[in-house]
PDB file of N, CA and C in Angstrom:
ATOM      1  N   UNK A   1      89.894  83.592 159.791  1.00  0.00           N
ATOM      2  CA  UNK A   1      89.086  82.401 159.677  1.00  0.00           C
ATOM      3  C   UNK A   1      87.735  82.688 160.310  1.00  0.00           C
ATOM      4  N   UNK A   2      86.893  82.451 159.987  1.00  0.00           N
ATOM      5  CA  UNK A   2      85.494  82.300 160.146  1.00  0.00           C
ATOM      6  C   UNK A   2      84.778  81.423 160.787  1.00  0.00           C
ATOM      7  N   UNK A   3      83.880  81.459 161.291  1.00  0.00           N
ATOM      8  CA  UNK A   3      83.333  80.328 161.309  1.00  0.00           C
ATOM      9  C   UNK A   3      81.646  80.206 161.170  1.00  0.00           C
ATOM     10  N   UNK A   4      80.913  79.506 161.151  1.00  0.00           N
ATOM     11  CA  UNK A   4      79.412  79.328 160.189  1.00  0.00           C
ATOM     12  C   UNK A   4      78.083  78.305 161.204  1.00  0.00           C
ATOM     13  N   UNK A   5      77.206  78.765 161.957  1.00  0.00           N
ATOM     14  CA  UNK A   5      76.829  77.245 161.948  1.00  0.00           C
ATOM     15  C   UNK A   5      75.886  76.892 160.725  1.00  0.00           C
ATOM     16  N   UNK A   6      75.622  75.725 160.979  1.00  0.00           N
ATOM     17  CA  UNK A   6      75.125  74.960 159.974  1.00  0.00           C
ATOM     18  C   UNK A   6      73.940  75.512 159.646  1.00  0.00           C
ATOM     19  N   UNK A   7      72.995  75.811 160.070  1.00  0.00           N
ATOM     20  CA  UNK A   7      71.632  76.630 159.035  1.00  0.00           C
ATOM     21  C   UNK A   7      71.828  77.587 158.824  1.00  0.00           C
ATOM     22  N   UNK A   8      72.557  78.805 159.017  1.00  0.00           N
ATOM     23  CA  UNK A   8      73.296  79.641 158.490  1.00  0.00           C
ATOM     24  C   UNK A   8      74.012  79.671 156.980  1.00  0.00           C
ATOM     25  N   UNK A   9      74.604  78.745 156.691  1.00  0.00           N
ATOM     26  CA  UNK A   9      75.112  78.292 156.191  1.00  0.00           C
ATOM     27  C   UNK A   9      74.417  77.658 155.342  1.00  0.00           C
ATOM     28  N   UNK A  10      73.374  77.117 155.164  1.00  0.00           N
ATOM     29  CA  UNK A  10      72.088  76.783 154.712  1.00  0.00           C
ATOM     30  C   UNK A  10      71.769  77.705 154.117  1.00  0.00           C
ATOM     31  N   UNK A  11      71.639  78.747 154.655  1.00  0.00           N
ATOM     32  CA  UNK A  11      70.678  79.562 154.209  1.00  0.00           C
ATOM     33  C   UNK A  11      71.810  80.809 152.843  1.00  0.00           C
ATOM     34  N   UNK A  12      72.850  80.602 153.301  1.00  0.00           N
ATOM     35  CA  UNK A  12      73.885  81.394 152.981  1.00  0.00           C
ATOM     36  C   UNK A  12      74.805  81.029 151.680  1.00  0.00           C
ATOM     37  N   UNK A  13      74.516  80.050 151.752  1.00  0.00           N
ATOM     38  CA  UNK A  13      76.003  79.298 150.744  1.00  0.00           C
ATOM     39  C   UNK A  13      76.473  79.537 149.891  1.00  0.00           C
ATOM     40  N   UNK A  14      76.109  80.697 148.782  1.00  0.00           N
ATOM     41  CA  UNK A  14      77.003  81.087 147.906  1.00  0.00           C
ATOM     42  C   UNK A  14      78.047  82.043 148.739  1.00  0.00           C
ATOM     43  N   UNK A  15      77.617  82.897 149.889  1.00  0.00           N
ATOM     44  CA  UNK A  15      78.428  83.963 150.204  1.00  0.00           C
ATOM     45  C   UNK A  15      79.506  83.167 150.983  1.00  0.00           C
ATOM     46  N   UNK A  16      79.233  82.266 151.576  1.00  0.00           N
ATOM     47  CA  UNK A  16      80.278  81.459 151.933  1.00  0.00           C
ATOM     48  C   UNK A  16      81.485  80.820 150.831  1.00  0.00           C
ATOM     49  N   UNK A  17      80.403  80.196 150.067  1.00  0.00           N
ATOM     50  CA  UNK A  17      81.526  79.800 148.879  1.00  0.00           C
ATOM     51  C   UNK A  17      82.197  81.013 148.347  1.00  0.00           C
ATOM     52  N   UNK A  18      82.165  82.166 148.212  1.00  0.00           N
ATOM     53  CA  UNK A  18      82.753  82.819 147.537  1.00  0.00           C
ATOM     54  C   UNK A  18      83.950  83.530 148.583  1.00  0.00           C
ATOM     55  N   UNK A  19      83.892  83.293 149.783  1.00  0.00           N
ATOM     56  CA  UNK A  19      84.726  83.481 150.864  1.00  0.00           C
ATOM     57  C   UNK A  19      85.863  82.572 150.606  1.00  0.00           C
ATOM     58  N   UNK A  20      85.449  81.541 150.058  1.00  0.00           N
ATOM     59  CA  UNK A  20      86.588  80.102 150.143  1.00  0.00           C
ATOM     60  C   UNK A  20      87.031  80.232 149.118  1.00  0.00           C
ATOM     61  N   UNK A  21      86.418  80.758 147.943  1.00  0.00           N
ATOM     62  CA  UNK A  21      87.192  80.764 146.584  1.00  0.00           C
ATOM     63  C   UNK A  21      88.415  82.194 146.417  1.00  0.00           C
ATOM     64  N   UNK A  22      87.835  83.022 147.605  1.00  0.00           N
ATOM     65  CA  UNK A  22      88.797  84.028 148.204  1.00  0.00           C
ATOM     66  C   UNK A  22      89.981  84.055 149.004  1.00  0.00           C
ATOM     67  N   UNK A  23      90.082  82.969 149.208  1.00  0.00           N
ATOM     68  CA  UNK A  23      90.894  82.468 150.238  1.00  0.00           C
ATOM     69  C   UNK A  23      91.101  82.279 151.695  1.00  0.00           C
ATOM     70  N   UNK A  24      89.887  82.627 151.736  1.00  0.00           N
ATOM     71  CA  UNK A  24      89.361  82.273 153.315  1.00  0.00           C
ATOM     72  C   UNK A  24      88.840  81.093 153.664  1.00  0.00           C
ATOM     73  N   UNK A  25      89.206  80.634 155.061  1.00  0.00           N
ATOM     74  CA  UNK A  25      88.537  79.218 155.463  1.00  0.00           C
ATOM     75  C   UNK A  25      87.574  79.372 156.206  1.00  0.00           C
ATOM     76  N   UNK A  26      86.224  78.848 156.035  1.00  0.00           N
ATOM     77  CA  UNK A  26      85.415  78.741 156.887  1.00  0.00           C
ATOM     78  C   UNK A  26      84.978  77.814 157.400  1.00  0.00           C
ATOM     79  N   UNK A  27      84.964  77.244 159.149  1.00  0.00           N
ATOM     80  CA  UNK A  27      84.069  76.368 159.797  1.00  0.00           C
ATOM     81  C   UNK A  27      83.079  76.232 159.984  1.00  0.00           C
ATOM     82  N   UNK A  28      82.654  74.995 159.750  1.00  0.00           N
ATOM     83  CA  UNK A  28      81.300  74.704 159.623  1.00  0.00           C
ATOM     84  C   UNK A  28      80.466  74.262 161.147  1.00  0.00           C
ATOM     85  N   UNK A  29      79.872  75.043 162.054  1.00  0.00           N
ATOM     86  CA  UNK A  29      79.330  74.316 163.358  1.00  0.00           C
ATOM     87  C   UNK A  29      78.154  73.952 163.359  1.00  0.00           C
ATOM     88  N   UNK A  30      78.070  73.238 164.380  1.00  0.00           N
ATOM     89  CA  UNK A  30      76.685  72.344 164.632  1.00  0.00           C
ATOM     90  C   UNK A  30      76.615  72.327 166.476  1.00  0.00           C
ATOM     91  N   UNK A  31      75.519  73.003 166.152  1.00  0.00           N
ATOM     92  CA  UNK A  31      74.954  73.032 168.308  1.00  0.00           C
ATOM     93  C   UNK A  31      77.258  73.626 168.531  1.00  0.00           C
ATOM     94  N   UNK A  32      77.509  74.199 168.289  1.00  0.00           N
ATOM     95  CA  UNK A  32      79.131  75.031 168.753  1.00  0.00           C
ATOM     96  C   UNK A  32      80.024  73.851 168.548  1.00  0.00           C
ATOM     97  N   UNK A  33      79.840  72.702 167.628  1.00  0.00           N
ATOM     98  CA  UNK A  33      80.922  71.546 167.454  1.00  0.00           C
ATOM     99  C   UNK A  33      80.950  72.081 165.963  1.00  0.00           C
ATOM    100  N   UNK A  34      82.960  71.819 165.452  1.00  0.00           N
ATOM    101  CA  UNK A  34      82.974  72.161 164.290  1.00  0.00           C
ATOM    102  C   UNK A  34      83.457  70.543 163.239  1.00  0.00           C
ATOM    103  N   UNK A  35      82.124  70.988 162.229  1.00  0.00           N
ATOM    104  CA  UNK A  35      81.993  69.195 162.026  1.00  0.00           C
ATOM    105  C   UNK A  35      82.432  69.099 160.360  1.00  0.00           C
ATOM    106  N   UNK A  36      82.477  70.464 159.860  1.00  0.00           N
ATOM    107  CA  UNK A  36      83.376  70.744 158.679  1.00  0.00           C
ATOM    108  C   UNK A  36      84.273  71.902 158.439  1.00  0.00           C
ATOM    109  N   UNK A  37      84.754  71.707 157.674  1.00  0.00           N
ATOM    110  CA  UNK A  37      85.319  72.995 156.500  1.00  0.00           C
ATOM    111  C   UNK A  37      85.801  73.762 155.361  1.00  0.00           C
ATOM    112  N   UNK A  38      85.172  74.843 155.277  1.00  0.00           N
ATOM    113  CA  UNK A  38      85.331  74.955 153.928  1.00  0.00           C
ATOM    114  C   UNK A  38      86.306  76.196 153.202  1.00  0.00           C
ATOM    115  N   UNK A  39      87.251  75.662 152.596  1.00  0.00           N
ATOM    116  CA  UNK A  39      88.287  76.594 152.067  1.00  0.00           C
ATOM    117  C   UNK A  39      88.810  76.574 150.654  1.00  0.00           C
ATOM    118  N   UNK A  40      90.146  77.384 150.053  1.00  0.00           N
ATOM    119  CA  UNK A  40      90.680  77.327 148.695  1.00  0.00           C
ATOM    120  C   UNK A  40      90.449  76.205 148.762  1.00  0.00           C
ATOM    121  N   UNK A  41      90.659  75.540 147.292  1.00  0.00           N
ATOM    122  CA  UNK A  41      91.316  74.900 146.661  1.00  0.00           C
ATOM    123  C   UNK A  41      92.975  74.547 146.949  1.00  0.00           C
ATOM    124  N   UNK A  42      93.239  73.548 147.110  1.00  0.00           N
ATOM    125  CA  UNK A  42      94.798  73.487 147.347  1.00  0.00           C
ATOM    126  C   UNK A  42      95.272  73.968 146.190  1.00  0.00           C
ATOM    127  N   UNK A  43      96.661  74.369 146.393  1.00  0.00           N
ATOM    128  CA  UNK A  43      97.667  75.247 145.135  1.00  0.00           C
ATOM    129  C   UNK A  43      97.799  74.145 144.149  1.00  0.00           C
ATOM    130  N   UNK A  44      97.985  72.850 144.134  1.00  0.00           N
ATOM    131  CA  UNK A  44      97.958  71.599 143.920  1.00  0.00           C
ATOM    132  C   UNK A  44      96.697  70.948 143.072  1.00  0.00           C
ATOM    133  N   UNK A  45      95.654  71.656 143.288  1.00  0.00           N
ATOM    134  CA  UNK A  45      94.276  70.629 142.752  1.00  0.00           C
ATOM    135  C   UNK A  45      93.900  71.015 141.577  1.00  0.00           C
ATOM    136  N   UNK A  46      93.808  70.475 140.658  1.00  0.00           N
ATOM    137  CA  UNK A  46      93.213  70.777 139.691  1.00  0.00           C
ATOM    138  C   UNK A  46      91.759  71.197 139.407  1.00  0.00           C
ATOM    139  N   UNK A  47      91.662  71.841 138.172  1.00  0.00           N
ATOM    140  CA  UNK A  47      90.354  72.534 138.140  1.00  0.00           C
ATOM    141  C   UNK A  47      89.522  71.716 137.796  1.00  0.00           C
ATOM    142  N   UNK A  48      90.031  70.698 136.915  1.00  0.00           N
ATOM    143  CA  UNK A  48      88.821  69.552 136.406  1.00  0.00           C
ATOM    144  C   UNK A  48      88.044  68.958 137.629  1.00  0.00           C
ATOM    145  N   UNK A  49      87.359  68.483 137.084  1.00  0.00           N
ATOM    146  CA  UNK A  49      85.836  68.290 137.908  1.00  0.00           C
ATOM    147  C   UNK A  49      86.071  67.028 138.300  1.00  0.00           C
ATOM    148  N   UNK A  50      86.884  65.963 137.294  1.00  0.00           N
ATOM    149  CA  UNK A  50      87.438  64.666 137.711  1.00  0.00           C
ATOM    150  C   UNK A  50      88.017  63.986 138.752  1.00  0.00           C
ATOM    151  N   UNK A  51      89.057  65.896 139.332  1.00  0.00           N
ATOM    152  CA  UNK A  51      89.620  65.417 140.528  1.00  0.00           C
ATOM    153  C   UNK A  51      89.120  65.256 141.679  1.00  0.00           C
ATOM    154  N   UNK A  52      87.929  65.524 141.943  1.00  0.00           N
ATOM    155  CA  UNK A  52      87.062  65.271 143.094  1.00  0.00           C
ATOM    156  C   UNK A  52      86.949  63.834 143.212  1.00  0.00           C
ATOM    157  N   UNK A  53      87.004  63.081 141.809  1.00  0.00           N
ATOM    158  CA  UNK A  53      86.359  61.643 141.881  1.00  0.00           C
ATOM    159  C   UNK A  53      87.954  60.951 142.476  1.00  0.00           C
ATOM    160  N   UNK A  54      88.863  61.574 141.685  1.00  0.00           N
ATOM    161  CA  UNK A  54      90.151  60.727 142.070  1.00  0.00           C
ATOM    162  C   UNK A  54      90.665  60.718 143.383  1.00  0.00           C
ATOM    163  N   UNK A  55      90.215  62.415 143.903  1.00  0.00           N
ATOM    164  CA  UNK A  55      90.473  62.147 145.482  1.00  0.00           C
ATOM    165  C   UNK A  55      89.783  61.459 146.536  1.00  0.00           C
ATOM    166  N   UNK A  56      88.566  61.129 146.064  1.00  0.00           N
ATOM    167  CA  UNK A  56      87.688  60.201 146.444  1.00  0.00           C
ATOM    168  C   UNK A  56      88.028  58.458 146.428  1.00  0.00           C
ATOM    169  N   UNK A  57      88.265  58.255 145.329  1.00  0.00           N
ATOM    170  CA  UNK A  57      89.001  57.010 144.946  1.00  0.00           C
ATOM    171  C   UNK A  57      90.212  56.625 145.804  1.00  0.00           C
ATOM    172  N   UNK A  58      91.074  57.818 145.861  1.00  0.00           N
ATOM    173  CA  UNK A  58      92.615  57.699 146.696  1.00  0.00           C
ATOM    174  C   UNK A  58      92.215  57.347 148.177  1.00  0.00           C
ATOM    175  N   UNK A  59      91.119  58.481 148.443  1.00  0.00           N
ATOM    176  CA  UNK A  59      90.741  57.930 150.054  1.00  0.00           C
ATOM    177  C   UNK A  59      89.854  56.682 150.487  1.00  0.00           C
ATOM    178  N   UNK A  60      88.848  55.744 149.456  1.00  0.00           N
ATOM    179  CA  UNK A  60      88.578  54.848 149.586  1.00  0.00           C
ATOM    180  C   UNK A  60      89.674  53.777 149.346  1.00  0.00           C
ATOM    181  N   UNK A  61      90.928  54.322 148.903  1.00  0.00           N
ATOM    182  CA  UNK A  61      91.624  53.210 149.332  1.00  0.00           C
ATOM    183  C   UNK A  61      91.908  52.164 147.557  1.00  0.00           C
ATOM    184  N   UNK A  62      91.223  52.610 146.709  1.00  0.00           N
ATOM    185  CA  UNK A  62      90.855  51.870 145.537  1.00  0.00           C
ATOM    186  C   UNK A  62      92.177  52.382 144.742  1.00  0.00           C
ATOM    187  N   UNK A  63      92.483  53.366 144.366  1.00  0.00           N
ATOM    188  CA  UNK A  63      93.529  53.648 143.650  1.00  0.00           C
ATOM    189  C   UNK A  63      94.799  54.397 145.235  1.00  0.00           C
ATOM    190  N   UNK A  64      95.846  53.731 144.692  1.00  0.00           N
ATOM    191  CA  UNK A  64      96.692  55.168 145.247  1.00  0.00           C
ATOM    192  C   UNK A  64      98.032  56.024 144.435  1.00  0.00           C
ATOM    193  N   UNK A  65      97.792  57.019 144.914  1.00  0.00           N
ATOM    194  CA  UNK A  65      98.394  58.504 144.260  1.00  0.00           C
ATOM    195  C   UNK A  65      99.866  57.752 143.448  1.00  0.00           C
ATOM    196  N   UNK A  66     100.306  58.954 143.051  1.00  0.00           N
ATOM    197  CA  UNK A  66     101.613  59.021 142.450  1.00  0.00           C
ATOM    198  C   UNK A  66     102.796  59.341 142.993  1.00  0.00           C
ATOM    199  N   UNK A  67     103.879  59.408 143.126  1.00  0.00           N
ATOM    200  CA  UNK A  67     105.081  59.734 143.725  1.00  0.00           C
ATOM    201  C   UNK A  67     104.801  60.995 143.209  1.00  0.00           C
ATOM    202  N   UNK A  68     105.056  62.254 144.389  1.00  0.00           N
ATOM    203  CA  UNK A  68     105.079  63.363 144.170  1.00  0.00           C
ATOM    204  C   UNK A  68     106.138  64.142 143.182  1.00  0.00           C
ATOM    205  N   UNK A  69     106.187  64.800 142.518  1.00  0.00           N
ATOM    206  CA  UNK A  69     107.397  65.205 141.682  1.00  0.00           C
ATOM    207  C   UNK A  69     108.371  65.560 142.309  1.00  0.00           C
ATOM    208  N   UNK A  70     109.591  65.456 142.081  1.00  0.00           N
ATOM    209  CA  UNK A  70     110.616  65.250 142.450  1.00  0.00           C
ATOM    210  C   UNK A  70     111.289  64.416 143.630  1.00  0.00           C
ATOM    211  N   UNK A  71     110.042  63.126 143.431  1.00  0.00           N
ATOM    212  CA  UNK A  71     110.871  61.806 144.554  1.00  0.00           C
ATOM    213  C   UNK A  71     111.392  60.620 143.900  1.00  0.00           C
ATOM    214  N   UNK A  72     112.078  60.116 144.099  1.00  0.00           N
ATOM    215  CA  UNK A  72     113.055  59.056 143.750  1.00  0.00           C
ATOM    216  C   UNK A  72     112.201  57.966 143.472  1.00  0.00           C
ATOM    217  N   UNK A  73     111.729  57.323 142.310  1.00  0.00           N
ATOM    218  CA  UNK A  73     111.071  56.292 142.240  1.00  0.00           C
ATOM    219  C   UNK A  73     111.672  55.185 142.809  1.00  0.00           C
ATOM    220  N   UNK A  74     110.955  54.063 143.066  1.00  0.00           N
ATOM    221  CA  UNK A  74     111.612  52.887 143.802  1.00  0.00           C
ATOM    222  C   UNK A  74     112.588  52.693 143.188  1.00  0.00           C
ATOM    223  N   UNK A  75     113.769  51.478 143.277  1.00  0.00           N
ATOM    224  CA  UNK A  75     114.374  50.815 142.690  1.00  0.00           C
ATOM    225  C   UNK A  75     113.707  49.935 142.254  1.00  0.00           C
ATOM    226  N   UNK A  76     114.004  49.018 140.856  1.00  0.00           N
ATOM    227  CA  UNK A  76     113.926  47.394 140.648  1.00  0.00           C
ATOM    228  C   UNK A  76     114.697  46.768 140.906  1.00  0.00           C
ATOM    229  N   UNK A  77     114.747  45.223 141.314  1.00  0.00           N
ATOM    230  CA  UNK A  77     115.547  44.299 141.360  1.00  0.00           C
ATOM    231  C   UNK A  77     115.655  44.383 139.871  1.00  0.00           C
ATOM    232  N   UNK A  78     116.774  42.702 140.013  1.00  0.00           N
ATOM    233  CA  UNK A  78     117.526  42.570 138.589  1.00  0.00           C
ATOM    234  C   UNK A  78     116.105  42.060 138.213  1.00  0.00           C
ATOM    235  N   UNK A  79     116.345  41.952 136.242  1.00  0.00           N
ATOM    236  CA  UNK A  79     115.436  41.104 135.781  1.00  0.00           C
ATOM    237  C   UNK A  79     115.159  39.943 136.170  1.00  0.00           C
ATOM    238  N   UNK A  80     113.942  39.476 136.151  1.00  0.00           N
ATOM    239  CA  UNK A  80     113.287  38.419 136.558  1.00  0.00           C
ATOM    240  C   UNK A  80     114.048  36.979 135.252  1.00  0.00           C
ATOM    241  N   UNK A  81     113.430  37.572 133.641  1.00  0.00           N
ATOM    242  CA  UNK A  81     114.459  36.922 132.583  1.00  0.00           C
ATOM    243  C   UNK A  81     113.946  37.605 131.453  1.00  0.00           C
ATOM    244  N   UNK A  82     115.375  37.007 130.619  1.00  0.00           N
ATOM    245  CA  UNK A  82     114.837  37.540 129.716  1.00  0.00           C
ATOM    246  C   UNK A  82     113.934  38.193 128.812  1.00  0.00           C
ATOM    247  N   UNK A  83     113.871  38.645 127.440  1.00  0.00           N
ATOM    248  CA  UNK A  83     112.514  38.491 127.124  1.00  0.00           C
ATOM    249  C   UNK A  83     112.447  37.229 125.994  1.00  0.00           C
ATOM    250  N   UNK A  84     113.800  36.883 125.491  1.00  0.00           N
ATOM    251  CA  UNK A  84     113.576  35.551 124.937  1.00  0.00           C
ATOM    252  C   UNK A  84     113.009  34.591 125.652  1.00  0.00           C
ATOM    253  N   UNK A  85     113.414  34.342 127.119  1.00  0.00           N
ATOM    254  CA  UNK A  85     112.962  33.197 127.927  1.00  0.00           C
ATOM    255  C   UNK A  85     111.741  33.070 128.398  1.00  0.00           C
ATOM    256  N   UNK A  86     110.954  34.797 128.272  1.00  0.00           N
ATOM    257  CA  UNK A  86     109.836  34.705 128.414  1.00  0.00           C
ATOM    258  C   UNK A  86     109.014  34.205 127.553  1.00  0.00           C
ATOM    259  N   UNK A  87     109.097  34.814 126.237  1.00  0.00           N
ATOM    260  CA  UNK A  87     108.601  34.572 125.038  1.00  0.00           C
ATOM    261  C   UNK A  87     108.541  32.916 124.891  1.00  0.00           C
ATOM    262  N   UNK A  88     109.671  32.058 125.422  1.00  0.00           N
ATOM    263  CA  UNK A  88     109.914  30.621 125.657  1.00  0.00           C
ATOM    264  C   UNK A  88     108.730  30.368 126.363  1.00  0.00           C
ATOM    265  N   UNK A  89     108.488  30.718 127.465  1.00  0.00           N
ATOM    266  CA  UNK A  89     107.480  30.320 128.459  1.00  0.00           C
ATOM    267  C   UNK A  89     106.129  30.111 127.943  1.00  0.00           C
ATOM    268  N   UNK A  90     106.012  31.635 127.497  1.00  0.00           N
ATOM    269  CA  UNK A  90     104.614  31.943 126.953  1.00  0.00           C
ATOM    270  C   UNK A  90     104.375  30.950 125.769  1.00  0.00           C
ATOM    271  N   UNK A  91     105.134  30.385 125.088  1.00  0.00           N
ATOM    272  CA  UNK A  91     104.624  29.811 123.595  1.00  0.00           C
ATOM    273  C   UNK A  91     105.034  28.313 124.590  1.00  0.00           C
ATOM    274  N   UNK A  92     105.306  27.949 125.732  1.00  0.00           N
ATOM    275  CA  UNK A  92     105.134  26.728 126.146  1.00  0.00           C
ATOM    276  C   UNK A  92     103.825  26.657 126.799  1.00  0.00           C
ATOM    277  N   UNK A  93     103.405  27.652 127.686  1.00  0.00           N
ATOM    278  CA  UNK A  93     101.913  27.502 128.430  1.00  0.00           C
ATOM    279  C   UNK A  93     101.052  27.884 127.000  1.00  0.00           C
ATOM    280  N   UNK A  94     100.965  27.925 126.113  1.00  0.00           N
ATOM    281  CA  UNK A  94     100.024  27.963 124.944  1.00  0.00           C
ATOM    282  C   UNK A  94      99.819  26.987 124.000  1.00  0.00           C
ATOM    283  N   UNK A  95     101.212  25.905 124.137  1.00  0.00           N
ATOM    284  CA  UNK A  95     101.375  24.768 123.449  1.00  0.00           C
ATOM    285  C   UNK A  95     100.583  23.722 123.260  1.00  0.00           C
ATOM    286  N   UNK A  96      99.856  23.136 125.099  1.00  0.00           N
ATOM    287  CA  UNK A  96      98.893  22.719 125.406  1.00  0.00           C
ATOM    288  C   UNK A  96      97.355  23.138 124.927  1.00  0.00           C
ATOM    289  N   UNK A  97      96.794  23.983 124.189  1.00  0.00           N
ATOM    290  CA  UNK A  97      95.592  24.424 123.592  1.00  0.00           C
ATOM    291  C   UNK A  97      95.403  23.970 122.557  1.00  0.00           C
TER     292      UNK A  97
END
């Protein structure tokens, strides 16, 4: 592991990036505090360009993720009703229009 300060790093940044796309991690310092870092790709992330936005999204909290593969989705309770009784409902709250 490495580590970088920040105008260095500035000045440097492809050779760094190509360290991380190597599989090396590098820290990012500032005045000897390490305030980032930069490494692979998780084994996990996709290459699309999209997933940056979705992991972004997941950490603002706006969307959240998926059950990881191979976990037990929740259970449901029983049905709520039918779908005749729904279909009942729906053509009663529409009756009134």
């Amino acid at each position: 592991m490495r580590s970088v300060d920040i105008e260095v790093l500035n000045s440097k940044l492809i050779e760094y990036l190509r360290l991380a796309a190597a599989g090396e991690t590098v820290l990012v310092t500032d005045c000897g505090r390490v305030v980032a870092e930069i490494g692979p790709p998780q084994k996990t992330r996709s290459p699309v360009s999209t997933d940056a936005i979705i992991a972004d999204a997941v950490r603002k909290g706006w969307l959240t993720p998926a059950l990881s593969p191979g976990s037990v989705p929740p259970r449901g309770g029983p049905p709520v009703a039918t779908l005749s009784q729904l279909l009942r409902d729906l053509e009663g709250d529409r009756s009134d229009r």
